[in-house]
PDB file of N, CA and C in Angstrom:
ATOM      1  N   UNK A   1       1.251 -25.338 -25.548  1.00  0.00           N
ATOM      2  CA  UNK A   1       0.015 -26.088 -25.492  1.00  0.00           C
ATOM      3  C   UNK A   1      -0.397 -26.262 -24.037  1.00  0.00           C
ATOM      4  N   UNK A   2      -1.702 -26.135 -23.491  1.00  0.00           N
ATOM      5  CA  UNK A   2      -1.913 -26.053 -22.938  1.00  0.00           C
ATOM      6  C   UNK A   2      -2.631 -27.869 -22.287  1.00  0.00           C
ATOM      7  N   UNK A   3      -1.485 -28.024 -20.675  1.00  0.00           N
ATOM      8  CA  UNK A   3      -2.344 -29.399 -20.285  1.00  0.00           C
ATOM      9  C   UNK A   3      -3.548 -29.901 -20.115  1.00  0.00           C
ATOM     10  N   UNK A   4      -4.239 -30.985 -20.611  1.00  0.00           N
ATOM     11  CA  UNK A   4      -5.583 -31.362 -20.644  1.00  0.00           C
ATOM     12  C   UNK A   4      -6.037 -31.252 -18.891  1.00  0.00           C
ATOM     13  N   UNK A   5      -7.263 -30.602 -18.735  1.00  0.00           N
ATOM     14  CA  UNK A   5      -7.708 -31.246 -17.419  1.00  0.00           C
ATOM     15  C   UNK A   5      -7.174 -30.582 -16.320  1.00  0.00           C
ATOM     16  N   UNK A   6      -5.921 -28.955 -16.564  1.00  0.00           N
ATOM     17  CA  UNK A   6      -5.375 -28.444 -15.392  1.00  0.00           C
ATOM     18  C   UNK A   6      -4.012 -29.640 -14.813  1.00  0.00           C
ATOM     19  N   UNK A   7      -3.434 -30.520 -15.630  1.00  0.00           N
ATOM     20  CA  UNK A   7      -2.395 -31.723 -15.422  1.00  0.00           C
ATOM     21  C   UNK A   7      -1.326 -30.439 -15.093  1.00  0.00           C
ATOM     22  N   UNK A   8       0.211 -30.431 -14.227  1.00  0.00           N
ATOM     23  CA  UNK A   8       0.952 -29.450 -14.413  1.00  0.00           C
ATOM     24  C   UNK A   8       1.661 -29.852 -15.180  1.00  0.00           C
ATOM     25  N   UNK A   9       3.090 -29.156 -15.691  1.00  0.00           N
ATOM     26  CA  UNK A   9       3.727 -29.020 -16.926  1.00  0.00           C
ATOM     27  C   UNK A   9       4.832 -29.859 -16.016  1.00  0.00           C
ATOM     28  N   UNK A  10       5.477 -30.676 -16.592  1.00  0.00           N
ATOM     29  CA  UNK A  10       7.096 -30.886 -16.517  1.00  0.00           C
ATOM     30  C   UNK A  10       7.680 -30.010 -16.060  1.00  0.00           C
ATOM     31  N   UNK A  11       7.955 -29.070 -16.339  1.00  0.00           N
ATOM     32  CA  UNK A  11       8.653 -28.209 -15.700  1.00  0.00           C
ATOM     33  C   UNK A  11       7.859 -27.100 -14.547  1.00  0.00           C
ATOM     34  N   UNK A  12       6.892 -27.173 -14.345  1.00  0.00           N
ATOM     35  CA  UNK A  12       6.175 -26.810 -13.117  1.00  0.00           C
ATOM     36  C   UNK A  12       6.370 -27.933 -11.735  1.00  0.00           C
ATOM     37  N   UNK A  13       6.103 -29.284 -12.524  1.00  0.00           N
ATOM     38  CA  UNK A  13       6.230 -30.131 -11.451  1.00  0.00           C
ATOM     39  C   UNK A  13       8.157 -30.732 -11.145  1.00  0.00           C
ATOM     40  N   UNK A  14       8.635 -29.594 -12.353  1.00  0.00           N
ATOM     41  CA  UNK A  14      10.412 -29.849 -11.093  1.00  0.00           C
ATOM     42  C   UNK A  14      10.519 -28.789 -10.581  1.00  0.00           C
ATOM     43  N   UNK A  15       9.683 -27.604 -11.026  1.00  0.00           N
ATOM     44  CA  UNK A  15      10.102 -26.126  -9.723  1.00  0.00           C
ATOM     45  C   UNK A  15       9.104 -26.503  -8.718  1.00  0.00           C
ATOM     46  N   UNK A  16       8.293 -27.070  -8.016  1.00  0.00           N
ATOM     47  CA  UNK A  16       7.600 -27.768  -7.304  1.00  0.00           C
ATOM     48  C   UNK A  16       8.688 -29.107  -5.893  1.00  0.00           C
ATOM     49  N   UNK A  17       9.020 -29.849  -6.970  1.00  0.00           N
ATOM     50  CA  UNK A  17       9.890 -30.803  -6.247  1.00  0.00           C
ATOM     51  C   UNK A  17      11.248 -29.976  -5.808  1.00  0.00           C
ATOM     52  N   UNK A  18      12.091 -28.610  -6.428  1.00  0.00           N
ATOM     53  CA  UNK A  18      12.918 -28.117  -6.508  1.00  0.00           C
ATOM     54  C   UNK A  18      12.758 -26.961  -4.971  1.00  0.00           C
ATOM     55  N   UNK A  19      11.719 -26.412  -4.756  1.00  0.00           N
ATOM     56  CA  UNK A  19      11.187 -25.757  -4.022  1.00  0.00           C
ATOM     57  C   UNK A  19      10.934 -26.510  -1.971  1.00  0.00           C
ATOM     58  N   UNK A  20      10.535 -27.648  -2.536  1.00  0.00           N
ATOM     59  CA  UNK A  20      10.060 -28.764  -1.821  1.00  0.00           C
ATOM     60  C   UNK A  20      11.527 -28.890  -1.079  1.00  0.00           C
ATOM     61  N   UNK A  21      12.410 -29.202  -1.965  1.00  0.00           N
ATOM     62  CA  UNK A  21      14.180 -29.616  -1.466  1.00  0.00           C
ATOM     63  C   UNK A  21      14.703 -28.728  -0.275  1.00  0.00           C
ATOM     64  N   UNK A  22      14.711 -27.435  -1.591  1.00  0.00           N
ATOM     65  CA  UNK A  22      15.478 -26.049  -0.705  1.00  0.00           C
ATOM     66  C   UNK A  22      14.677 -25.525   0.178  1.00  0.00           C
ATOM     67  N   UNK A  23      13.482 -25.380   0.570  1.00  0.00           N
ATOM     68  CA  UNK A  23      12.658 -24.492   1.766  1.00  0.00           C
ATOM     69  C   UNK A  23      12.420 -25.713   2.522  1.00  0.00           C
ATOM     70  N   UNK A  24      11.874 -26.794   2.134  1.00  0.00           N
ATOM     71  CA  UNK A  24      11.223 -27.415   3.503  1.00  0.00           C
ATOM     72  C   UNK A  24      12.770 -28.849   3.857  1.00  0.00           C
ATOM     73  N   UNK A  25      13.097 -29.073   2.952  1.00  0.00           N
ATOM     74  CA  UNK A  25      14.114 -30.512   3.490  1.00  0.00           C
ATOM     75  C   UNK A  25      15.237 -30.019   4.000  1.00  0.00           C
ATOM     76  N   UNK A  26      16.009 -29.265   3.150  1.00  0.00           N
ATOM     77  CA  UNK A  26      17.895 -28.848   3.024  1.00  0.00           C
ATOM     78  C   UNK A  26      17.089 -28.460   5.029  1.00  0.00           C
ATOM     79  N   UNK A  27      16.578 -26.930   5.536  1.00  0.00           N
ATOM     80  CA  UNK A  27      16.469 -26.547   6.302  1.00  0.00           C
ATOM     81  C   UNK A  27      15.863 -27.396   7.815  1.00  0.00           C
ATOM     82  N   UNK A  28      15.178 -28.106   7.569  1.00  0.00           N
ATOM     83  CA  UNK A  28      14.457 -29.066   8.322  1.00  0.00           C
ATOM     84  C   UNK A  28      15.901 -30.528   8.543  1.00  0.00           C
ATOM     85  N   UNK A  29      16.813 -30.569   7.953  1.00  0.00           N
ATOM     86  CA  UNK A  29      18.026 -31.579   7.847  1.00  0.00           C
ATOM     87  C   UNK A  29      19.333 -31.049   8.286  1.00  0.00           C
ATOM     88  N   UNK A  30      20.243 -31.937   8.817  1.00  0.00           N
ATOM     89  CA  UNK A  30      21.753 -31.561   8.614  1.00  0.00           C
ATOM     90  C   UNK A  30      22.431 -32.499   8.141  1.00  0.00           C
ATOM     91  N   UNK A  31      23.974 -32.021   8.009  1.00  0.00           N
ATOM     92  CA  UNK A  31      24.617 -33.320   7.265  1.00  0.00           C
ATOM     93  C   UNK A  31      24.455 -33.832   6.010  1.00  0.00           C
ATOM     94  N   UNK A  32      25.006 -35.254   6.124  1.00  0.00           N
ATOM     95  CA  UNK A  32      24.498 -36.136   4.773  1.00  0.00           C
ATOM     96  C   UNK A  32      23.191 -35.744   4.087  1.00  0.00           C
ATOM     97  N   UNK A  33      22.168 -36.055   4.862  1.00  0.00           N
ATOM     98  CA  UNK A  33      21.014 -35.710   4.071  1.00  0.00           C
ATOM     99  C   UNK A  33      20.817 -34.210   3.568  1.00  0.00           C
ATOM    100  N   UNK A  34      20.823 -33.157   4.664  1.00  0.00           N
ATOM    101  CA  UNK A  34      20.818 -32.097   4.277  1.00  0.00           C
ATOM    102  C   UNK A  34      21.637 -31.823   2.995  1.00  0.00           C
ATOM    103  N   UNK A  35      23.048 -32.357   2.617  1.00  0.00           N
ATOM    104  CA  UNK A  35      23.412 -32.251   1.452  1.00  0.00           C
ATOM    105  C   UNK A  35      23.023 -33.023   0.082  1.00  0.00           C
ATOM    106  N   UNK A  36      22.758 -34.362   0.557  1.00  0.00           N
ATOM    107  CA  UNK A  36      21.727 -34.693  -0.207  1.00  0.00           C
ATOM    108  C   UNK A  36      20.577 -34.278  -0.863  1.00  0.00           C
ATOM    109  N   UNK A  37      19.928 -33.152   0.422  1.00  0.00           N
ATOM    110  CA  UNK A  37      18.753 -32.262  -0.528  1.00  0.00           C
ATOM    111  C   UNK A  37      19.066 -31.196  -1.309  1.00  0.00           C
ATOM    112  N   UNK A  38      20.347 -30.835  -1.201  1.00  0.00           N
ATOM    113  CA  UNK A  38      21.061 -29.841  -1.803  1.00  0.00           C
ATOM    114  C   UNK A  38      21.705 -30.051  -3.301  1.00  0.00           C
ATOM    115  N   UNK A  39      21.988 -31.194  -3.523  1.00  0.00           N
ATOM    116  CA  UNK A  39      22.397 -32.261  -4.526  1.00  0.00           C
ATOM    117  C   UNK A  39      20.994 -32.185  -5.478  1.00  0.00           C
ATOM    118  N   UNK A  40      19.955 -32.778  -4.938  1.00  0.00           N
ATOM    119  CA  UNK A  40      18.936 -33.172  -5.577  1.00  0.00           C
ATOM    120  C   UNK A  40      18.244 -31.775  -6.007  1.00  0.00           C
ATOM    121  N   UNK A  41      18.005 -31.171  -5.408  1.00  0.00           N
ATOM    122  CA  UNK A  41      17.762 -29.502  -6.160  1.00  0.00           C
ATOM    123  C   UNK A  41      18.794 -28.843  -6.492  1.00  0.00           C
ATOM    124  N   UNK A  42      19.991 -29.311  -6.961  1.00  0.00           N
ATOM    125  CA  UNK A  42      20.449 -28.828  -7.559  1.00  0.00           C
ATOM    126  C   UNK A  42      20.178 -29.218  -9.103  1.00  0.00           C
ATOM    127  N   UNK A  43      20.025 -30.882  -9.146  1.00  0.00           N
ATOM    128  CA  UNK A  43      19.774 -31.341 -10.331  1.00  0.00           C
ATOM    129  C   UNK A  43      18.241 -31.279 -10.566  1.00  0.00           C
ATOM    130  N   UNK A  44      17.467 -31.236  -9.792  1.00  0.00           N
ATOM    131  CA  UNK A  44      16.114 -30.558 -10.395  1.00  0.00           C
ATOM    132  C   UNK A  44      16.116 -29.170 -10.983  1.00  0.00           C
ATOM    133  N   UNK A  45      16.676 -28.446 -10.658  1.00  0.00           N
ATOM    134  CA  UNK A  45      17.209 -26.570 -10.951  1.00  0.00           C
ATOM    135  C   UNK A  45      17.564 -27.249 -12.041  1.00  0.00           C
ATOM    136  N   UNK A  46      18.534 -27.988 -12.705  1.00  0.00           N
ATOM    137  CA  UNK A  46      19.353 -28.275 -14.431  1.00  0.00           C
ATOM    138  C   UNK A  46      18.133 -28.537 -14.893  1.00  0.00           C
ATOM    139  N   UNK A  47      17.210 -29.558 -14.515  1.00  0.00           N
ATOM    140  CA  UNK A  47      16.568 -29.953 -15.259  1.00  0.00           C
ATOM    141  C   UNK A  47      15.085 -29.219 -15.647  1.00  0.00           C
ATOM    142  N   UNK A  48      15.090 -28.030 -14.553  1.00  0.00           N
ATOM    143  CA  UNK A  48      13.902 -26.679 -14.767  1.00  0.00           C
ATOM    144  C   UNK A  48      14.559 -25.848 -15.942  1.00  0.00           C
ATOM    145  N   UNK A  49      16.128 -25.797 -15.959  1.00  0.00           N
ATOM    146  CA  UNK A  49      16.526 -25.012 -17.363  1.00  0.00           C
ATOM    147  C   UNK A  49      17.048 -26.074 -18.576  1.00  0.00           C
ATOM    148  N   UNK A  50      16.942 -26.739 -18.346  1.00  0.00           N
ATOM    149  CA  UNK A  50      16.891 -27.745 -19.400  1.00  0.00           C
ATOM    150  C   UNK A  50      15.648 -28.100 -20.732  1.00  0.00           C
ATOM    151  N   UNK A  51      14.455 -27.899 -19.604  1.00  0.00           N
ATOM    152  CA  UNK A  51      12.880 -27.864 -19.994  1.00  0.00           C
ATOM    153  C   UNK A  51      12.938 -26.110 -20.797  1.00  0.00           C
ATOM    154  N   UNK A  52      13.055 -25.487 -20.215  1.00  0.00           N
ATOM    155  CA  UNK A  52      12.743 -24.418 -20.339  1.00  0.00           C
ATOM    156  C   UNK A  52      13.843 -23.446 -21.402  1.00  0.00           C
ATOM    157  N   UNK A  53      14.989 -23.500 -21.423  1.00  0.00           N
ATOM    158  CA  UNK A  53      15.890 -23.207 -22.731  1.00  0.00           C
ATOM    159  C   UNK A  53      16.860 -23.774 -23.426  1.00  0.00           C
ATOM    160  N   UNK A  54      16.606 -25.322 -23.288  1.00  0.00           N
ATOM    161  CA  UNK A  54      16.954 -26.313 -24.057  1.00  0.00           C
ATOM    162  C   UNK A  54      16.346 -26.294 -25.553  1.00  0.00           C
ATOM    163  N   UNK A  55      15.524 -26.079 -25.736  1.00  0.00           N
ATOM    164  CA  UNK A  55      15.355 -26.453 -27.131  1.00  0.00           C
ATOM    165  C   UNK A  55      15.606 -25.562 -28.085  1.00  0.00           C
ATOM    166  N   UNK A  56      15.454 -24.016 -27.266  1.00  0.00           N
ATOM    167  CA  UNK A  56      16.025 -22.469 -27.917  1.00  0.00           C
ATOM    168  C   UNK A  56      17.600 -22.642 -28.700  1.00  0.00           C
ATOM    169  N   UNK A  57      18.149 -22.982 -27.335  1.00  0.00           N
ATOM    170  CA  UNK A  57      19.472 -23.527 -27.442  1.00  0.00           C
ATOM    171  C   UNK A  57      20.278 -24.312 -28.510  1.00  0.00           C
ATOM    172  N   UNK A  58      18.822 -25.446 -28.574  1.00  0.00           N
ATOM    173  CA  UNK A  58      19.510 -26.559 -29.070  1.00  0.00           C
ATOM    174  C   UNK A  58      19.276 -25.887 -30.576  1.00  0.00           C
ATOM    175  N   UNK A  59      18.153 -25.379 -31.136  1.00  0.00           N
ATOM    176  CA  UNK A  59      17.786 -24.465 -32.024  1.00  0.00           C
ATOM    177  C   UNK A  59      19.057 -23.901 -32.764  1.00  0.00           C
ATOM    178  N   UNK A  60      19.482 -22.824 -31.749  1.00  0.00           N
ATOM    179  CA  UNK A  60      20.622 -21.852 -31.968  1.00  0.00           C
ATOM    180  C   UNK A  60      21.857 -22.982 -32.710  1.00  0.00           C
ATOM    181  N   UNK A  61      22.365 -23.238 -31.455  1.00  0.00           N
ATOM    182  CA  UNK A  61      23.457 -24.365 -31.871  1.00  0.00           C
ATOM    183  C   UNK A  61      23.758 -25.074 -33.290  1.00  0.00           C
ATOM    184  N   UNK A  62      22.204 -25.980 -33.527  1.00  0.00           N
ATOM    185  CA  UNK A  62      22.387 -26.030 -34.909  1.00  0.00           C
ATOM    186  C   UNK A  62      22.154 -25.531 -36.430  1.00  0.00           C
ATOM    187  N   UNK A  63      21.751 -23.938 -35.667  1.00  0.00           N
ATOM    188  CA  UNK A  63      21.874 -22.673 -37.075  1.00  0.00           C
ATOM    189  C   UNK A  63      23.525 -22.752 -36.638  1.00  0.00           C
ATOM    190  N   UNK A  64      24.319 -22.617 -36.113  1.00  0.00           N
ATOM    191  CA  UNK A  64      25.410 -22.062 -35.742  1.00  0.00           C
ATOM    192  C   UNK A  64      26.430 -23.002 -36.689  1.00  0.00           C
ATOM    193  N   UNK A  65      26.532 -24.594 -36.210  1.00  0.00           N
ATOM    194  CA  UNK A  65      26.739 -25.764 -37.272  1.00  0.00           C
ATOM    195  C   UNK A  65      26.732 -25.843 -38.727  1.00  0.00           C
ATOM    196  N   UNK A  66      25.284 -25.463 -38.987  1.00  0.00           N
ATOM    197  CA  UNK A  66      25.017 -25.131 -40.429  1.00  0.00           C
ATOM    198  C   UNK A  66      25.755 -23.656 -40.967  1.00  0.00           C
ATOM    199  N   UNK A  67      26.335 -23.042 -39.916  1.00  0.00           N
ATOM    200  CA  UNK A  67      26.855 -21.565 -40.401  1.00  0.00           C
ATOM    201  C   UNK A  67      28.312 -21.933 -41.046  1.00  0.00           C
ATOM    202  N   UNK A  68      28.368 -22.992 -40.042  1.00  0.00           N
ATOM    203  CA  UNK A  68      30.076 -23.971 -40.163  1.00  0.00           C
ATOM    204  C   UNK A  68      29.815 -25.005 -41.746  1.00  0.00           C
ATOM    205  N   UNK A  69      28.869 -25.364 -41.749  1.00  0.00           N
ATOM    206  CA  UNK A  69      28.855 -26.502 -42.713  1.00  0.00           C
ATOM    207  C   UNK A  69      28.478 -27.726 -42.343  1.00  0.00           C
ATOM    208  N   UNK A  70      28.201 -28.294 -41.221  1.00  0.00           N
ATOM    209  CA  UNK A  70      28.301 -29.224 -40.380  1.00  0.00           C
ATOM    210  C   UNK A  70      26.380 -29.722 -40.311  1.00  0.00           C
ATOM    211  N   UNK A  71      26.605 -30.631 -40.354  1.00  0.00           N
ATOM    212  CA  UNK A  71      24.946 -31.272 -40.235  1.00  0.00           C
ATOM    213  C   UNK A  71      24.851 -31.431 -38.649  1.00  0.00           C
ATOM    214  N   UNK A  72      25.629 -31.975 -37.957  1.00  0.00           N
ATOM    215  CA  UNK A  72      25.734 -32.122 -36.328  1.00  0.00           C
ATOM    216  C   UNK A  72      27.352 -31.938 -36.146  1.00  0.00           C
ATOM    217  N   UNK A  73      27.165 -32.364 -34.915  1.00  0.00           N
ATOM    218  CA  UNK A  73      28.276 -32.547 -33.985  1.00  0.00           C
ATOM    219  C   UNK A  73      29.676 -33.332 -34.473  1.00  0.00           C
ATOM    220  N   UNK A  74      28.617 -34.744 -34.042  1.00  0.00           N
ATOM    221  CA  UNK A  74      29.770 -35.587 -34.974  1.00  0.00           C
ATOM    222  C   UNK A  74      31.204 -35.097 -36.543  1.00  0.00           C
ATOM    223  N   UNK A  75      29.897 -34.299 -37.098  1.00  0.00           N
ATOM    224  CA  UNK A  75      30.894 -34.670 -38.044  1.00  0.00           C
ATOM    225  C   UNK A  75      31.761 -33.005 -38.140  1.00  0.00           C
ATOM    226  N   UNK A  76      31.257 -32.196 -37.375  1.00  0.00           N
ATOM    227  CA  UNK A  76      32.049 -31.144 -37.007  1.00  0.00           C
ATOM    228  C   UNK A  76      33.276 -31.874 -36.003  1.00  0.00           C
ATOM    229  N   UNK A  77      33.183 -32.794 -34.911  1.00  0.00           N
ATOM    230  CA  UNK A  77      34.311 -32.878 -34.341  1.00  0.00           C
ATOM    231  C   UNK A  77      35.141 -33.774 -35.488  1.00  0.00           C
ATOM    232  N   UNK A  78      34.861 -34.763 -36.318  1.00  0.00           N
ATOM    233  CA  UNK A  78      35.435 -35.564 -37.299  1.00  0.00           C
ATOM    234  C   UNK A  78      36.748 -34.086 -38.222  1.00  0.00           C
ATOM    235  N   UNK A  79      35.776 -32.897 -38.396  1.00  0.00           N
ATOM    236  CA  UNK A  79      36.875 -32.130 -38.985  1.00  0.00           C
ATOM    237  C   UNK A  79      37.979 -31.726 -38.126  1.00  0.00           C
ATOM    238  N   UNK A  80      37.514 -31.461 -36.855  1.00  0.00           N
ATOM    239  CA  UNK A  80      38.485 -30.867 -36.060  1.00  0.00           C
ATOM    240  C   UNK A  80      39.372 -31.248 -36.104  1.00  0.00           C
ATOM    241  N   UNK A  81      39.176 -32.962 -36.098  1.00  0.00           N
ATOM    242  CA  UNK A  81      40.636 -34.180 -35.684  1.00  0.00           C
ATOM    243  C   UNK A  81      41.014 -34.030 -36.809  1.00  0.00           C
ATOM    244  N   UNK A  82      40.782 -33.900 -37.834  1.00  0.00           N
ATOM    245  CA  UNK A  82      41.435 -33.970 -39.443  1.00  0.00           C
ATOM    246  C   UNK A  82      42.423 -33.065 -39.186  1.00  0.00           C
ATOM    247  N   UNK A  83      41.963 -31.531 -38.874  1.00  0.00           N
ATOM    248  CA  UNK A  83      42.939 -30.834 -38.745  1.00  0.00           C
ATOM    249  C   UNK A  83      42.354 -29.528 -39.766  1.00  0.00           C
ATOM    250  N   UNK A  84      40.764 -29.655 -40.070  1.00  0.00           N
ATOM    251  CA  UNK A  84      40.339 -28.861 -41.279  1.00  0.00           C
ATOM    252  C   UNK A  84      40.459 -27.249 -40.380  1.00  0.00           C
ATOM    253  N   UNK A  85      40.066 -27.307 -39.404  1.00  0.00           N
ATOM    254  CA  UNK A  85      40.119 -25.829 -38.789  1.00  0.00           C
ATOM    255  C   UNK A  85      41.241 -25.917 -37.762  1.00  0.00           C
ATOM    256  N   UNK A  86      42.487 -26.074 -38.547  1.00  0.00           N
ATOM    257  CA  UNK A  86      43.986 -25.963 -37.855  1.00  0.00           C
ATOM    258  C   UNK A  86      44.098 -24.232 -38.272  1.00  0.00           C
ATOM    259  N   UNK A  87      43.707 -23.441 -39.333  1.00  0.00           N
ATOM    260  CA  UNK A  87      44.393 -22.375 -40.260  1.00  0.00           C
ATOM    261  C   UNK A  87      42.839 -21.134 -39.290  1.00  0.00           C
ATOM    262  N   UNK A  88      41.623 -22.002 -39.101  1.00  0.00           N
ATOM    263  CA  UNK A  88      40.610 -21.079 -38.889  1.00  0.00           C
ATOM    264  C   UNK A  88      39.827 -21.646 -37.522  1.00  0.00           C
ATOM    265  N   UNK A  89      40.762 -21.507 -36.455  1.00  0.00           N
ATOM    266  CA  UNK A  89      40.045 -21.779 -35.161  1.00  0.00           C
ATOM    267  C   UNK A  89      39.833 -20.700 -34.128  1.00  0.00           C
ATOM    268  N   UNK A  90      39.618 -19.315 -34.791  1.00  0.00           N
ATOM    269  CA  UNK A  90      39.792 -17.763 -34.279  1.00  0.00           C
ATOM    270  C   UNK A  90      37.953 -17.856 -34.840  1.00  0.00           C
ATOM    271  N   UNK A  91      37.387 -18.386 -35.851  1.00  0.00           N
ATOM    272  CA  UNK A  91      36.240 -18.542 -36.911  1.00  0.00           C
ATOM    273  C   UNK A  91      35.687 -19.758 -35.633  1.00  0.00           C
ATOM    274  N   UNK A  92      36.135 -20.757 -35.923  1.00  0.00           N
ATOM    275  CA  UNK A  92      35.540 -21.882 -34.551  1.00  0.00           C
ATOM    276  C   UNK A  92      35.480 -21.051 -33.420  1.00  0.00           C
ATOM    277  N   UNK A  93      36.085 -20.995 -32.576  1.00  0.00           N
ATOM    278  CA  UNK A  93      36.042 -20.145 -31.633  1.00  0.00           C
ATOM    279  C   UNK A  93      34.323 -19.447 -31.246  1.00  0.00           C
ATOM    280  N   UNK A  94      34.395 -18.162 -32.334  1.00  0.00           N
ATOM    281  CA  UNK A  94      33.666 -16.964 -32.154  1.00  0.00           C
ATOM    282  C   UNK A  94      32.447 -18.079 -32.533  1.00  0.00           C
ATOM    283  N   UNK A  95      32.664 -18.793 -33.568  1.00  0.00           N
ATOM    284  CA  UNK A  95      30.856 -19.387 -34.081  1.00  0.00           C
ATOM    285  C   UNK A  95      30.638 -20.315 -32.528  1.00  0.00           C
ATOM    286  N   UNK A  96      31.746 -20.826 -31.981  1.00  0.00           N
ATOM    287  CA  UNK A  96      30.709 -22.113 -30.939  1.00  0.00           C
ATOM    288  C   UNK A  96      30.668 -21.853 -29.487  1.00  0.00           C
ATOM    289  N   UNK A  97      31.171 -20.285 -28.894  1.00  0.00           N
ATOM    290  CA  UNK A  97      31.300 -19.959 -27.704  1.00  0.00           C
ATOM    291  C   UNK A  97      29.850 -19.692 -27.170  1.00  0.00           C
ATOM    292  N   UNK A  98      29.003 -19.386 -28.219  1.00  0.00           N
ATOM    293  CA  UNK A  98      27.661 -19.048 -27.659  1.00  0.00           C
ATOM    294  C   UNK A  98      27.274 -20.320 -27.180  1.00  0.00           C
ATOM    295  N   UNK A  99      27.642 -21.200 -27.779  1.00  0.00           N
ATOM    296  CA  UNK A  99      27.174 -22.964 -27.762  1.00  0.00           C
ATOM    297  C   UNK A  99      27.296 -23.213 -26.567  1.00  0.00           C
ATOM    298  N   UNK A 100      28.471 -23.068 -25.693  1.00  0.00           N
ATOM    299  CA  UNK A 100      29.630 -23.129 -24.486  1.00  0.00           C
ATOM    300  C   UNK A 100      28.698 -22.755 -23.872  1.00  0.00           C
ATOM    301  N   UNK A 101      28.403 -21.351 -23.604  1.00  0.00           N
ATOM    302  CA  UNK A 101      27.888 -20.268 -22.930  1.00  0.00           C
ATOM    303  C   UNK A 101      26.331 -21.027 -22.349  1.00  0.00           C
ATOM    304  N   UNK A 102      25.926 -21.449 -23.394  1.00  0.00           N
ATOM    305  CA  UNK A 102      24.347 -21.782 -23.207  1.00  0.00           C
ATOM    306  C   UNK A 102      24.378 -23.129 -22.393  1.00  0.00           C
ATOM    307  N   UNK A 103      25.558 -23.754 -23.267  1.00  0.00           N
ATOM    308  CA  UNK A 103      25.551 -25.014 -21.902  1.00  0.00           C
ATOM    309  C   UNK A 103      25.481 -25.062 -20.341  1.00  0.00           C
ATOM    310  N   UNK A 104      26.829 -24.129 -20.365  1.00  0.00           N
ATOM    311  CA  UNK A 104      26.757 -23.736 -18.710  1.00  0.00           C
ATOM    312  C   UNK A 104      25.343 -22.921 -18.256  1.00  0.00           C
ATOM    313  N   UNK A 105      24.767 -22.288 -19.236  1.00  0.00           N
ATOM    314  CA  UNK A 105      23.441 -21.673 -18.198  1.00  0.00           C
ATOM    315  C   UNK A 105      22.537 -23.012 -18.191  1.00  0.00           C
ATOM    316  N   UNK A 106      22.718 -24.204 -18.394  1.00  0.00           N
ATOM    317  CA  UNK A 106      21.680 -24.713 -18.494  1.00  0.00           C
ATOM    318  C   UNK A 106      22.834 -25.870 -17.482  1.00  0.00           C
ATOM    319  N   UNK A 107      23.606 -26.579 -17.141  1.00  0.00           N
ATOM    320  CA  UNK A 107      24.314 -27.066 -16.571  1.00  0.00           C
ATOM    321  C   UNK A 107      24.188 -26.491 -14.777  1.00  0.00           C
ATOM    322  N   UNK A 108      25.419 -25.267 -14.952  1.00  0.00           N
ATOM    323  CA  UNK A 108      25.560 -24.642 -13.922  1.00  0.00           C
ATOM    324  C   UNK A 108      25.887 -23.226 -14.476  1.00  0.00           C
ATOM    325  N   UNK A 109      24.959 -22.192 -13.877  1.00  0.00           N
ATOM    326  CA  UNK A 109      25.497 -20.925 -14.681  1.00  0.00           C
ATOM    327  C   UNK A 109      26.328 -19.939 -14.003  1.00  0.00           C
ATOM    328  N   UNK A 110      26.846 -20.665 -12.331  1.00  0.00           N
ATOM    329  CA  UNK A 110      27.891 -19.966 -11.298  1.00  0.00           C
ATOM    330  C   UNK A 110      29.000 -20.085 -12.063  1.00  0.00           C
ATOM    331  N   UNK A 111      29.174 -21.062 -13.037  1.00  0.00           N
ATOM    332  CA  UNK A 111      30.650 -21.326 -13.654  1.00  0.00           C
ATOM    333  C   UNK A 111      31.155 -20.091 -14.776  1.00  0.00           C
ATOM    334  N   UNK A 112      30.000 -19.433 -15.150  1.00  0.00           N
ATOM    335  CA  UNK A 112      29.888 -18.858 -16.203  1.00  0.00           C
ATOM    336  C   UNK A 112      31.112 -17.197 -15.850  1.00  0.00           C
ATOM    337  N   UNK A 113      32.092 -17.103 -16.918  1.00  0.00           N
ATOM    338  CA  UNK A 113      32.533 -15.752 -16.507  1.00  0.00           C
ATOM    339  C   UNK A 113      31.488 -14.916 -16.146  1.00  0.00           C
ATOM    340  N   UNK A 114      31.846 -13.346 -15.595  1.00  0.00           N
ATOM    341  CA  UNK A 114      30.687 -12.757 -15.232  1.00  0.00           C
ATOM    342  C   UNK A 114      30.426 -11.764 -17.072  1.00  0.00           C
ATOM    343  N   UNK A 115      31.554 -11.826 -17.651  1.00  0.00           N
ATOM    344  CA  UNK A 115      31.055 -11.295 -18.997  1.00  0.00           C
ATOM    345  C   UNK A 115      30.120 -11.769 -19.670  1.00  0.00           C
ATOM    346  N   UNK A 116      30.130 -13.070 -19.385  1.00  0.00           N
ATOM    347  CA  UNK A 116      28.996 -13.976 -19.797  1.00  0.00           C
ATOM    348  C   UNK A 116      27.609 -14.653 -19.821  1.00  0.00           C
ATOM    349  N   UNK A 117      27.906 -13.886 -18.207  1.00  0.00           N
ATOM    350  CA  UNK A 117      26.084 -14.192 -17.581  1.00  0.00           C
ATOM    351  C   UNK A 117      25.517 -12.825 -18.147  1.00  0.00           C
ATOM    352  N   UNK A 118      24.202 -13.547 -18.163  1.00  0.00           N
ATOM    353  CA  UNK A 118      23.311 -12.393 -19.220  1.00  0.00           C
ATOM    354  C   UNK A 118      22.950 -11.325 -18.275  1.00  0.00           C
ATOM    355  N   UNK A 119      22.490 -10.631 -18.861  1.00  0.00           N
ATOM    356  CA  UNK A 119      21.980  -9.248 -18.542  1.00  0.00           C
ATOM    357  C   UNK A 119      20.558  -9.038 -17.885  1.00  0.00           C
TER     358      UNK A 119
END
């Protein structure tokens, strides 16, 4: 949908503030602050992929749940502790690594094996 009036998007106005950090502050600073601006675009960067393939994600995740049986989270970890996927956690595994995967690209995606960062 498009903003009324030319307004920018949420996520235009954190690659904006994100941009703002790393070219004009981090470089123009040293030290404390300079890492400070480094800090703060870093968490503006989470929160540009947060906006932007968070909801794909969050999408995926809970087809993935429902593949398990599970309405959410909760009551998928409630089985775990039971002990229901003690016999089938090779099945857990393969269904929730994509889950994993998507977190870290949206977290931090340096953490990510390199098998794992996309293509």
């Amino acid at each position: 949908m498009e903003p009324a009036h030319g307004i920018p998007t949420t996520a235009e106005l954190a690659e904006a503030v994100r941009e703002f950090l790393s070219e004009q502050v981090m470089p123009a600073t040293e030290g404390r602050l300079s890492f400070h601006a480094r800090v703060a675009a870093n968490v503006v960067a989470q929160i540009e992929r947060e906006l932007t393939l968070g909801p794909g994600f969050a999408a995926a995740h809970a087809t993935r749940l429902e593949q398990l049986g599970f309405a959410d989270d909760t009551e998928l970890c409630a089985a775990i502790r039971s002990g229901d996927f003690d016999s089938g956690l090779d099945e857990l595994l393969a269904t929730l690594r994509p889950s994993a995967i998507e977190r870290l690209l949206i977290c931090n995606p340096r953490h990510l094996l390199p098998e794992d960062r996309p293509t």
